[in-house]
N, C-alpha and C. Protein backbone atom coordinates (compact mmCIF):
# COMPACT_ATOMS: atom_id res chain seq x y z
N UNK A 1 0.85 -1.18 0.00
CA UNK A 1 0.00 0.00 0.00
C UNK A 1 0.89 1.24 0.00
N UNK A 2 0.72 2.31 -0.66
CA UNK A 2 1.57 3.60 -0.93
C UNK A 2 0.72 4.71 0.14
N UNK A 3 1.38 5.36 0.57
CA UNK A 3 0.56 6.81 2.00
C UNK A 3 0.13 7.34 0.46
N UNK A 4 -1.03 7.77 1.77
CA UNK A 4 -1.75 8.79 0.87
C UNK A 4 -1.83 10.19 1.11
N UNK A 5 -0.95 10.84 2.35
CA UNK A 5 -0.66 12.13 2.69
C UNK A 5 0.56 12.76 1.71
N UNK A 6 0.52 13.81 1.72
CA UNK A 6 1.41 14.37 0.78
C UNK A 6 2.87 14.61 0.87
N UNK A 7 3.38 14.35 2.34
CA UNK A 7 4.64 14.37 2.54
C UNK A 7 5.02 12.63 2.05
N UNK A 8 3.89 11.68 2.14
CA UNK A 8 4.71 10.22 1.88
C UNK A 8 4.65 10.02 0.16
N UNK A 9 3.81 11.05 -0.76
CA UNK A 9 3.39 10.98 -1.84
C UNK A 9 4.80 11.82 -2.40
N UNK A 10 5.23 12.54 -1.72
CA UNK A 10 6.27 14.01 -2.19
C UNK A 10 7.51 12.51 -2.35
N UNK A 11 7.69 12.05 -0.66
CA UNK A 11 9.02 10.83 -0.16
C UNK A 11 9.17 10.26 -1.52
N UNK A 12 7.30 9.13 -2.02
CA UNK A 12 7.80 8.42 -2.96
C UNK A 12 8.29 9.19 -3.80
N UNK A 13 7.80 10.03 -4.90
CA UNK A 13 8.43 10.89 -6.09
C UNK A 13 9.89 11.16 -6.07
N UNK A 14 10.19 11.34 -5.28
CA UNK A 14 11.59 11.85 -5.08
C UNK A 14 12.72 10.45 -4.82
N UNK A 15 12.12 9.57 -4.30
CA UNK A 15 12.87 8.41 -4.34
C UNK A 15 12.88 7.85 -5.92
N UNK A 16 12.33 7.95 -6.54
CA UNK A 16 12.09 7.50 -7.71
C UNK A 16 12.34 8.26 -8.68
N UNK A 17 12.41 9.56 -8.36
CA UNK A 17 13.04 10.61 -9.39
C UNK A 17 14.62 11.34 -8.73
N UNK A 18 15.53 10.70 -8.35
CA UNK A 18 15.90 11.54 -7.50
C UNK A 18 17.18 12.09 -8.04
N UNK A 19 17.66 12.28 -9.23
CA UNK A 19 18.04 13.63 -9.98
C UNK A 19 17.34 14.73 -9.97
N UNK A 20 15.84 14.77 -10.31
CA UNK A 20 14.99 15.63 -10.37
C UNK A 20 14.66 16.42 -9.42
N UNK A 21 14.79 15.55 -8.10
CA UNK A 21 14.49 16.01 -6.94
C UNK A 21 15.83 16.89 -6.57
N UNK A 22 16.66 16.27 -6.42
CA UNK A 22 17.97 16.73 -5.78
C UNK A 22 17.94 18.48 -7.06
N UNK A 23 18.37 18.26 -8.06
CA UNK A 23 18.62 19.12 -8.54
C UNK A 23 17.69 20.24 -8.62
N UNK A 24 16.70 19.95 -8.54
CA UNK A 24 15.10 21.02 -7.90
C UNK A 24 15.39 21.95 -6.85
N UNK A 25 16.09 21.21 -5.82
CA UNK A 25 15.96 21.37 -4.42
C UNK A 25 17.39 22.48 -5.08
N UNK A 26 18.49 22.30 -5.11
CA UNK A 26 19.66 22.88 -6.02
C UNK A 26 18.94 24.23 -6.85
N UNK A 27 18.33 23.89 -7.41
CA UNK A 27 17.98 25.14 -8.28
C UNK A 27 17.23 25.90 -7.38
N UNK A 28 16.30 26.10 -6.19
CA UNK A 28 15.57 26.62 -5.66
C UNK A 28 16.13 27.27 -4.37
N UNK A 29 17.24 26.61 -3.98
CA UNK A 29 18.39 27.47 -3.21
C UNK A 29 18.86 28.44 -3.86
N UNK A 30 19.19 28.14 -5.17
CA UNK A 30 20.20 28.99 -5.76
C UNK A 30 19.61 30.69 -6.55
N UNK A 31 17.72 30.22 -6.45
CA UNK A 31 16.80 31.22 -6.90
C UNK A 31 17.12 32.00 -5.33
N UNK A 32 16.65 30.93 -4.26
CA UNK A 32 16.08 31.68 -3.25
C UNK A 32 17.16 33.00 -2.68
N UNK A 33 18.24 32.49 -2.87
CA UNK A 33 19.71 33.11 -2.56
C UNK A 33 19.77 34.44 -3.63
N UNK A 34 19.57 34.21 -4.93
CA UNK A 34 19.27 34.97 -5.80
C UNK A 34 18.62 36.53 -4.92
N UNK A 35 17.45 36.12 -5.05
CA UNK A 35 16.03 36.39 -5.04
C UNK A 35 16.15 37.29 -3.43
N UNK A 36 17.19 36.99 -2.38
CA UNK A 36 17.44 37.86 -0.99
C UNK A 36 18.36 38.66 -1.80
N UNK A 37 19.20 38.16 -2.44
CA UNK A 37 20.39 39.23 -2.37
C UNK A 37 19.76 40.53 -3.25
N UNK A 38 19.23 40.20 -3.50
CA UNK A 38 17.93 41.54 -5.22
C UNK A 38 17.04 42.28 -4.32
N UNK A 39 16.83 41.32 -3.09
CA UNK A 39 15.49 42.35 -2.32
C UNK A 39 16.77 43.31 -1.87
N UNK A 40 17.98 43.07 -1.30
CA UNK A 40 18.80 44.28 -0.39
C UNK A 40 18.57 44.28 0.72
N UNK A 41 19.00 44.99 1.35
CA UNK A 41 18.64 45.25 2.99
C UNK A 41 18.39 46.74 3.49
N UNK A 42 17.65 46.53 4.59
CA UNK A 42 17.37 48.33 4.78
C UNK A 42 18.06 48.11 6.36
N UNK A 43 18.69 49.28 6.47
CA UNK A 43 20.17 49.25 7.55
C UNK A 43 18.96 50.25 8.64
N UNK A 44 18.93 49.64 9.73
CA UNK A 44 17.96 50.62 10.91
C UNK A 44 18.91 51.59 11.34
N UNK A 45 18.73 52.83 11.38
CA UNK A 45 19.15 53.67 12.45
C UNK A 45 19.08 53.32 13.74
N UNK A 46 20.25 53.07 14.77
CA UNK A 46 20.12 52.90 16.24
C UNK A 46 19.10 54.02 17.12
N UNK A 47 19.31 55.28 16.43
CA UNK A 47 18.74 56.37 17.24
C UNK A 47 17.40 56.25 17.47
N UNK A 48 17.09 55.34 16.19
CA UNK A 48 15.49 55.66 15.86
C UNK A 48 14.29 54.72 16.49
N UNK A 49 15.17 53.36 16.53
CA UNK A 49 14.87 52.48 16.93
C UNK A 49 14.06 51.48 18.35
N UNK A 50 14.56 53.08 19.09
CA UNK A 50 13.71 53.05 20.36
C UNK A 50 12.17 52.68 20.35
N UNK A 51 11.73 52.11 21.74
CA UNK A 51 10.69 51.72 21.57
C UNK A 51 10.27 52.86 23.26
N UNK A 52 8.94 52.95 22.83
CA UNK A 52 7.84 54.10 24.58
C UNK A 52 8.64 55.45 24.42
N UNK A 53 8.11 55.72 25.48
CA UNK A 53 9.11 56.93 25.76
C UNK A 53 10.15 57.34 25.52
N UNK A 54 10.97 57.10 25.40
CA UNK A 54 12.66 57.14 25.43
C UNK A 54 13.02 56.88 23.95
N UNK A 55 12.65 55.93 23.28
CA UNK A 55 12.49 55.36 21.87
C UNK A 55 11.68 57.05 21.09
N UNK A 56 10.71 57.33 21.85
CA UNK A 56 10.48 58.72 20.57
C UNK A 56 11.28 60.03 20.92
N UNK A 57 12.26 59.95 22.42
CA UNK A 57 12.70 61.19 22.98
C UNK A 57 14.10 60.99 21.62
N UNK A 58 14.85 59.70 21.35
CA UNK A 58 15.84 59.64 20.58
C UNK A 58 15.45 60.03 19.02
N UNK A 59 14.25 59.51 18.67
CA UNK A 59 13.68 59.56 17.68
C UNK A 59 13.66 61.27 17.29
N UNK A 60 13.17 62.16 18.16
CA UNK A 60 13.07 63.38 18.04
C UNK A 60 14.61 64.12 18.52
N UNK A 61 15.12 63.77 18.96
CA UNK A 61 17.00 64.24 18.83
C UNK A 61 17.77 63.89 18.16
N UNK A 62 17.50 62.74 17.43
CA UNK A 62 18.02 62.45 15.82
C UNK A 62 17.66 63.12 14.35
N UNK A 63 16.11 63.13 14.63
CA UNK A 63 15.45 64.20 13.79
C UNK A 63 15.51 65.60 13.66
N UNK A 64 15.87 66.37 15.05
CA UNK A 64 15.53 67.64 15.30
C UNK A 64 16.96 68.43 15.52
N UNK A 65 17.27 67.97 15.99
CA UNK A 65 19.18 67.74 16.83
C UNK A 65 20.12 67.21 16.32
N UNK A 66 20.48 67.33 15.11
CA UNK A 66 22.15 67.05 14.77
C UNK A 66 23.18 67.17 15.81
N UNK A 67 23.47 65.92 16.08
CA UNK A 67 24.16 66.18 16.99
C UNK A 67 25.34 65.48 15.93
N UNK A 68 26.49 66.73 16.21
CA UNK A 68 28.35 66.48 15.70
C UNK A 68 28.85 65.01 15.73
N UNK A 69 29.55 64.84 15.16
CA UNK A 69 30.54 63.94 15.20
C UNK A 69 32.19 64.34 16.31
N UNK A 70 31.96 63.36 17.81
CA UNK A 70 32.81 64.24 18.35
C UNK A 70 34.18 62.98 18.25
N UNK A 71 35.47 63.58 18.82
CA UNK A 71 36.56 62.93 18.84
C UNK A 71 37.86 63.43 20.16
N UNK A 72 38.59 62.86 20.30
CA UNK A 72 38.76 63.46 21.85
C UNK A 72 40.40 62.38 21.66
N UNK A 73 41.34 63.29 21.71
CA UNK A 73 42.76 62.65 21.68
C UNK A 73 43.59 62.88 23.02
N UNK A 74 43.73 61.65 23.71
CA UNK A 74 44.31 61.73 24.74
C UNK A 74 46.19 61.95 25.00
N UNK A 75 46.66 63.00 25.92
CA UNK A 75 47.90 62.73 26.20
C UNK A 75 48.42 62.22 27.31
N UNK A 76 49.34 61.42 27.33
CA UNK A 76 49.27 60.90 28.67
C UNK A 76 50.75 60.16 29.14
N UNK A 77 51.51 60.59 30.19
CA UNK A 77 52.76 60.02 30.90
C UNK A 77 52.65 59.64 32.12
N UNK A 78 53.79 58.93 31.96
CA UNK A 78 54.04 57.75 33.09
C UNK A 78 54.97 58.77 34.29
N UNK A 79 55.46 60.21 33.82
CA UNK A 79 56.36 60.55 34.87
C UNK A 79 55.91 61.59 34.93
N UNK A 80 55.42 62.91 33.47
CA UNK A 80 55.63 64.18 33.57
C UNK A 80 53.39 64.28 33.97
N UNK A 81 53.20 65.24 34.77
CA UNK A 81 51.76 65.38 34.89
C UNK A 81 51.57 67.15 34.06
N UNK A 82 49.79 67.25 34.47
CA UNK A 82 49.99 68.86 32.96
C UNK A 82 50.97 69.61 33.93
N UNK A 83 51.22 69.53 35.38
CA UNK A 83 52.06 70.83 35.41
C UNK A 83 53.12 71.13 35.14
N UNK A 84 53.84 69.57 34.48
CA UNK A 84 55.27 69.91 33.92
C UNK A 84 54.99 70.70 33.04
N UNK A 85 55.90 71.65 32.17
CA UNK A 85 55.98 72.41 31.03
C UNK A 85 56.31 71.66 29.77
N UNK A 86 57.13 70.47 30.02
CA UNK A 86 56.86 69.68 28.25
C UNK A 86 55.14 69.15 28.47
N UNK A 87 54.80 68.66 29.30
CA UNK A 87 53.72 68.00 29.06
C UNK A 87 52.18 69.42 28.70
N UNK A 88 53.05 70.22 29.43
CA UNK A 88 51.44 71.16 29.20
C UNK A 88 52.15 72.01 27.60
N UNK A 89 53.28 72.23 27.29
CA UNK A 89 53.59 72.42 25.58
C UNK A 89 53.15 71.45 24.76
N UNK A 90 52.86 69.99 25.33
CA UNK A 90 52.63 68.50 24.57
C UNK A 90 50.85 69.28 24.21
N UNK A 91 50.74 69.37 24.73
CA UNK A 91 48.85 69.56 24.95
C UNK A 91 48.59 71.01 23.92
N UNK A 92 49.34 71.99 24.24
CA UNK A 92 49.50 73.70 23.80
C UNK A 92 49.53 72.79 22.26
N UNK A 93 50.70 72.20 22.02
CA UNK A 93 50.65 72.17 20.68
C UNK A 93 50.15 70.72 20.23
N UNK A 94 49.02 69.93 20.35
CA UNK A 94 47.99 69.26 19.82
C UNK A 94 47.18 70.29 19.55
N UNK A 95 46.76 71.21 20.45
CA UNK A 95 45.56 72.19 20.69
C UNK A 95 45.14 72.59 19.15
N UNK A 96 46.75 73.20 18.80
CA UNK A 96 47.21 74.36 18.23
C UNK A 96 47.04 73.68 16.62
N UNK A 97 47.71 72.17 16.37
CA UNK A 97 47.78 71.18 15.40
C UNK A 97 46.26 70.88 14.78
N UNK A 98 45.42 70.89 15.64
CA UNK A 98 44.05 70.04 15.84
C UNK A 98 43.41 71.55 15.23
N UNK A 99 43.25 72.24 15.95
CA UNK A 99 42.37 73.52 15.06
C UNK A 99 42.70 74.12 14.68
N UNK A 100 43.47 73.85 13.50
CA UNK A 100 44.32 74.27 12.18
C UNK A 100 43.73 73.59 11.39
N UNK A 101 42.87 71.83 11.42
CA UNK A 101 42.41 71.61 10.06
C UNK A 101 40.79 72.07 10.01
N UNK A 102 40.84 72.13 8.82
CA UNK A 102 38.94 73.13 8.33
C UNK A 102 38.33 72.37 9.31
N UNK A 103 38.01 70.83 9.38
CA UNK A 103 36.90 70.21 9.94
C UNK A 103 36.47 70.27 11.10
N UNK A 104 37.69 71.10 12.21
CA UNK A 104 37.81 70.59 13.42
C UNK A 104 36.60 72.08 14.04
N UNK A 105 36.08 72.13 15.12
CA UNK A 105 35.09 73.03 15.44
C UNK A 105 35.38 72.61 17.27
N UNK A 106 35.09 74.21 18.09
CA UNK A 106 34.96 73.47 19.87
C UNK A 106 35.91 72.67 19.97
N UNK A 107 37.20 73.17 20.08
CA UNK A 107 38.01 72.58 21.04
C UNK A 107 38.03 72.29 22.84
N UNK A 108 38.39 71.85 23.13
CA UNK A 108 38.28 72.05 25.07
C UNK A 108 39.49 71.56 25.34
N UNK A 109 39.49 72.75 25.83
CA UNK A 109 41.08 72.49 26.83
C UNK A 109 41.44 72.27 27.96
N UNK A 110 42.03 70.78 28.12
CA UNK A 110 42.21 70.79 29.63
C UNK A 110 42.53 71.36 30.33
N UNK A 111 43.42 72.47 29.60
CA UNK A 111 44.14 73.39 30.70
C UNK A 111 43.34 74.86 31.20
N UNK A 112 42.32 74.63 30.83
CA UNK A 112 40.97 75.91 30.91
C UNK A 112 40.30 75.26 32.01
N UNK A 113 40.38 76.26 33.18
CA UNK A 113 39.59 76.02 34.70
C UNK A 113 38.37 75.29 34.31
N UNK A 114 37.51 75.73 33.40
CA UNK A 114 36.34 74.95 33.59
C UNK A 114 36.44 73.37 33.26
N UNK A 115 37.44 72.88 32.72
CA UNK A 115 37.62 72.05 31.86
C UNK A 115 38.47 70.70 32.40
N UNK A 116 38.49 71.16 34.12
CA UNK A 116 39.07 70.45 34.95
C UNK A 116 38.80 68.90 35.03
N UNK A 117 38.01 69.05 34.87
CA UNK A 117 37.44 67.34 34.16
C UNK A 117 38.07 66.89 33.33
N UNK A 118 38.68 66.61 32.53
CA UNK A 118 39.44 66.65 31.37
C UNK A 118 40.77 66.03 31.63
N UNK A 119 41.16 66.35 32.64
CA UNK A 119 42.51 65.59 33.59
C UNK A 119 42.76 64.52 34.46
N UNK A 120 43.19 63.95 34.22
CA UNK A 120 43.58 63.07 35.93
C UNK A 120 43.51 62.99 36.71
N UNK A 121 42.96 62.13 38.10
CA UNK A 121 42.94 62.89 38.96
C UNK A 121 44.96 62.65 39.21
N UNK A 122 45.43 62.05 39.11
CA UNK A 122 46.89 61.71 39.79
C UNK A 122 47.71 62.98 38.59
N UNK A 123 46.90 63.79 37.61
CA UNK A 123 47.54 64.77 36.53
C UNK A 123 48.31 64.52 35.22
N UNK A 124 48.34 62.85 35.52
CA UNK A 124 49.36 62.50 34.20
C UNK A 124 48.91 61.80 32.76
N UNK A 125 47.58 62.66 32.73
CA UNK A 125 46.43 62.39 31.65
C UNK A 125 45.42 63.52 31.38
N UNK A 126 45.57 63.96 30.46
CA UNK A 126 44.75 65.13 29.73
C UNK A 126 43.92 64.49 28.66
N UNK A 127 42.34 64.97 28.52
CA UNK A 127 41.80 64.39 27.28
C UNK A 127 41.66 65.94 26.73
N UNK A 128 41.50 65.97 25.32
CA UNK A 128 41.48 67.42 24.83
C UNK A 128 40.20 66.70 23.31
N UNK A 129 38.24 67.40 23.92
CA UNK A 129 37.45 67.05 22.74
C UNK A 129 37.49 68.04 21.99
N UNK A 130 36.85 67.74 21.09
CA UNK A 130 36.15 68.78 19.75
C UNK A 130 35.50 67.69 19.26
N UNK A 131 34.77 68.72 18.28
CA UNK A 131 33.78 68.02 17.37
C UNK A 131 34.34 68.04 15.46
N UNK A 132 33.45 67.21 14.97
CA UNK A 132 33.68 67.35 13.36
C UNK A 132 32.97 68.18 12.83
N UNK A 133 33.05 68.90 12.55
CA UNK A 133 32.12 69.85 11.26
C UNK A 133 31.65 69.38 10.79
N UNK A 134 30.12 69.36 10.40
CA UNK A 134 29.26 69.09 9.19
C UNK A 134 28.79 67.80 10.07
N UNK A 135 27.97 66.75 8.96
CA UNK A 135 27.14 65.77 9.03
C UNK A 135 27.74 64.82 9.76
N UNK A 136 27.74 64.35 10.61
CA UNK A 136 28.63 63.09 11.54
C UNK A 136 28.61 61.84 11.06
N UNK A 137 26.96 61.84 9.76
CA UNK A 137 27.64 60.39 9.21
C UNK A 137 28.85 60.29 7.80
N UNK A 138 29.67 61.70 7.44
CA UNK A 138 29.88 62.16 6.74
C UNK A 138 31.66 62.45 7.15
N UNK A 139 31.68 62.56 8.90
CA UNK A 139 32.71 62.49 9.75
C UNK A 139 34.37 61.09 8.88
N UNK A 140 33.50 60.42 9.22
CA UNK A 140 34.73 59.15 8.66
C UNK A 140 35.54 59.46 7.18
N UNK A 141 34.72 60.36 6.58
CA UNK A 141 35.61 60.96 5.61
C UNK A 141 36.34 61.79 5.71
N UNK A 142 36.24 62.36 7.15
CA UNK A 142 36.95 63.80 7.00
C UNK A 142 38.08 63.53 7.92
N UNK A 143 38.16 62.44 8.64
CA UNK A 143 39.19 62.30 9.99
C UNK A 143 40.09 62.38 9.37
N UNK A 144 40.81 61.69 8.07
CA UNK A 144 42.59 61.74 8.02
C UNK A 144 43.08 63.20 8.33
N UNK A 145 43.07 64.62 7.65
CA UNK A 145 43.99 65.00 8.47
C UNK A 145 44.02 65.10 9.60
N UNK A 146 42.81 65.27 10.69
CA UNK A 146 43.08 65.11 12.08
C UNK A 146 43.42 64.01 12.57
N UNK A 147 44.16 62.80 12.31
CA UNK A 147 44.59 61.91 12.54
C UNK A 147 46.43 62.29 12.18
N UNK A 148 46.48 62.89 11.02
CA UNK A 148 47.69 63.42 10.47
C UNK A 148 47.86 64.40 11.70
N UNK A 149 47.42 65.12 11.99
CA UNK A 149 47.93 66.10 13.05
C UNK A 149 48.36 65.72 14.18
N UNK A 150 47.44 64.45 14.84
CA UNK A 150 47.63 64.21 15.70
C UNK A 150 49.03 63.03 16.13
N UNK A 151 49.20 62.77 14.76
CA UNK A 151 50.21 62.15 14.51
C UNK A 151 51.77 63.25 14.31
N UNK A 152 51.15 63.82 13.91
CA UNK A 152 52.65 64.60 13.77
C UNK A 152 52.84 65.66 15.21
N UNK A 153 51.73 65.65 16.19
CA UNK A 153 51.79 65.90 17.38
C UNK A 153 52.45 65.06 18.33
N UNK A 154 52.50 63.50 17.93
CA UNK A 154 53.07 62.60 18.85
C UNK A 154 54.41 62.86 18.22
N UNK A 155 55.10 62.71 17.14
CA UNK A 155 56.41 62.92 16.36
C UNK A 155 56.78 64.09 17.11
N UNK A 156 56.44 64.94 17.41
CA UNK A 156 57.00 66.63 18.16
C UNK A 156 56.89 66.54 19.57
N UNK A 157 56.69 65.65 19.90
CA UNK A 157 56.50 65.39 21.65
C UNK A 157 56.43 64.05 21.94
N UNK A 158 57.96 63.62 21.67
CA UNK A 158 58.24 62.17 22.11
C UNK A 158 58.17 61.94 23.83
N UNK A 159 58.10 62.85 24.70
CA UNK A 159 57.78 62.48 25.66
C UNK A 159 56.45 62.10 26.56
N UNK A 160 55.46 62.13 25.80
CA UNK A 160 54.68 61.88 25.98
C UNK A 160 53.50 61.25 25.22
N UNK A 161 52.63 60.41 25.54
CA UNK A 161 51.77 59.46 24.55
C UNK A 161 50.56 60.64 24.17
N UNK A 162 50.53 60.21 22.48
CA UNK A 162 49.51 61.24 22.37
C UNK A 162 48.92 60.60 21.17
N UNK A 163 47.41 60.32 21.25
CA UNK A 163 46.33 59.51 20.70
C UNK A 163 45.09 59.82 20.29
N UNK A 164 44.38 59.30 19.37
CA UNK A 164 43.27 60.04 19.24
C UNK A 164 42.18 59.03 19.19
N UNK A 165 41.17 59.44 19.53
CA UNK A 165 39.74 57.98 18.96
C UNK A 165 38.87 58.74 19.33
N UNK A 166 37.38 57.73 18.85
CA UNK A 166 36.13 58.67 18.59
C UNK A 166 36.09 58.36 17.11
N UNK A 167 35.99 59.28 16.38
CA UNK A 167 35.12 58.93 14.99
C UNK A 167 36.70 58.06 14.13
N UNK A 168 38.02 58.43 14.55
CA UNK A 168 39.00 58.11 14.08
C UNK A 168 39.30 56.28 14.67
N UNK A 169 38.84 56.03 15.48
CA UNK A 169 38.88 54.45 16.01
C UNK A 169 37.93 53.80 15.30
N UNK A 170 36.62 54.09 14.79
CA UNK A 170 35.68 54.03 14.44
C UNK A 170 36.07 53.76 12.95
N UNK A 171 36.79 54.58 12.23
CA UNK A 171 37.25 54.01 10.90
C UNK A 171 38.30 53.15 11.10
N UNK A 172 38.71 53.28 12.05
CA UNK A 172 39.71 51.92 11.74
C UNK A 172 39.26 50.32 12.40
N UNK A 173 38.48 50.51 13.16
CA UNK A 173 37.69 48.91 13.17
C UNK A 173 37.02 48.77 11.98
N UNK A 174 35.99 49.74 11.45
CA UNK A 174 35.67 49.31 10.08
C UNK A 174 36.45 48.83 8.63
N UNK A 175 37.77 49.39 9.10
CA UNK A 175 38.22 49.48 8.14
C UNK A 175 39.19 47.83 8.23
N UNK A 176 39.47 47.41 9.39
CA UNK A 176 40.19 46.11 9.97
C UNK A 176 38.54 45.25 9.63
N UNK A 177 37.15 45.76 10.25
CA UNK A 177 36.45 44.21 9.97
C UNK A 177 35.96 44.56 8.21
N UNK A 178 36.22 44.88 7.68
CA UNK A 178 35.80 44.91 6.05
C UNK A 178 37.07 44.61 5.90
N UNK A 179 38.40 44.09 5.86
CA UNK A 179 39.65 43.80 5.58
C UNK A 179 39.60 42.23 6.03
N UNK A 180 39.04 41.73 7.46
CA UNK A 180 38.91 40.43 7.84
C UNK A 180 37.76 39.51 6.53
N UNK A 181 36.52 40.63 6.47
CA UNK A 181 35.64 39.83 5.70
C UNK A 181 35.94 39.75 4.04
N UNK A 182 37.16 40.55 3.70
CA UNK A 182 37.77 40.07 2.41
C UNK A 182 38.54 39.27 2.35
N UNK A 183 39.06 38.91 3.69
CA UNK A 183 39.76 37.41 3.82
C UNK A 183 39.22 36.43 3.94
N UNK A 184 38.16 36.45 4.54
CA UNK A 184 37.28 35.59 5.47
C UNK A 184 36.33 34.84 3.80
N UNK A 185 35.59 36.08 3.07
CA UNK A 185 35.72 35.48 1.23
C UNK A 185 36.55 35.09 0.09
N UNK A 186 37.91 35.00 0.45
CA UNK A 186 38.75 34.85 -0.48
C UNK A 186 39.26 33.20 0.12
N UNK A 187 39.49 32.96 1.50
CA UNK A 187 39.85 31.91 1.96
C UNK A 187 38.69 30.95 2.29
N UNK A 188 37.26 31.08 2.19
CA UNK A 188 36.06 30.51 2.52
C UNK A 188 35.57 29.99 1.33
N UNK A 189 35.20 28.81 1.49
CA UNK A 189 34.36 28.56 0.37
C UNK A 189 32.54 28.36 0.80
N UNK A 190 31.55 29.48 -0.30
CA UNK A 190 30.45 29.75 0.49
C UNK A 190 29.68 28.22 0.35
């Protein structure tokens, strides 16, 4: 006796055809795979994404409120604190490096009373923010020369560590995991 439900009716066919089957099943992956990669994807905004209260307070400060693209380069020693004079010239001239390029806007200086926050408490760490000019999702294009500056700020003040991150760390993980996943396709077989 042969089932008469449609999964034991599908079983027989396919046992009995089973090029047809197999290669069916083959072709209908290879549509379905097709057929996602053509729809695309729509990328959510984090800001927006909120849910109650809080979800429409972000919703309306994403919408209403541009808020900058900020970045914040730290200096920092193991011996000299800001009141040495190389270390507070280390800082004078990032300051000085940093809002010299077009993009850079609002500096803060640690060494400005209000700005006391900004320091250490033990003194042997200064953060010095600003923001990016213009559109913040627009930021990752604009970091190299402030990365260049801040680089040629550490080259002029070997005594002390001087670093930057914020929108500039931010391109470089992207830029390391889109570098892994061209390895990750070249050495993978899908």
């Amino acid at each position: 006796s042969h089932p008469t439900n449609l999964a034991g009716r599908m079983g027989r066919w396919s046992a009995q055809h089973r090029k047809t089957a197999i290669f069916g099943w083959l072709a209908f992956v290879v549509v379905a795979f097709a057929a996602g990669i053509l729809s695309g994807t729509t990328k959510i905004e984090p800001a927006t994404s909120g849910v109650g209260e809080s979800g429409r307070i972000d919703k309306l400060l994403h919408e209403e409120f541009v808020q900058p693209a900020e970045e914040s380069v730290l200096i920092q020693s193991d011996t000299l604190t800001v009141k040495d004079p190389a270390f507070t010239a280390a800082v004078e001239d990032v300051i000085a490096r940093v809002s010299a390029v077009d993009v850079v806007m609002d500096v803060q200086s640690p060494l400005d009373p209000e700005n006391a926050g900004q320091v250490g408490q033990a003194g042997h760490a200064a953060l010095i923010d600003f923001e990016i000019r213009g559109d913040p999702d627009d930021a990752v294009k604009k970091i190299d020369p402030v990365v260049a500056a801040v680089d040629e700020a550490q080259e002029a003040n070997p005594d002390v560590f001087v670093g930057s991150f914020g929108v500039s760390a931010d391109k470089e993980v992207e830029a390391a995991f889109l570098d892994d996943l061209k390895k990750a396709g070249l050495l993978s077989i899908p």
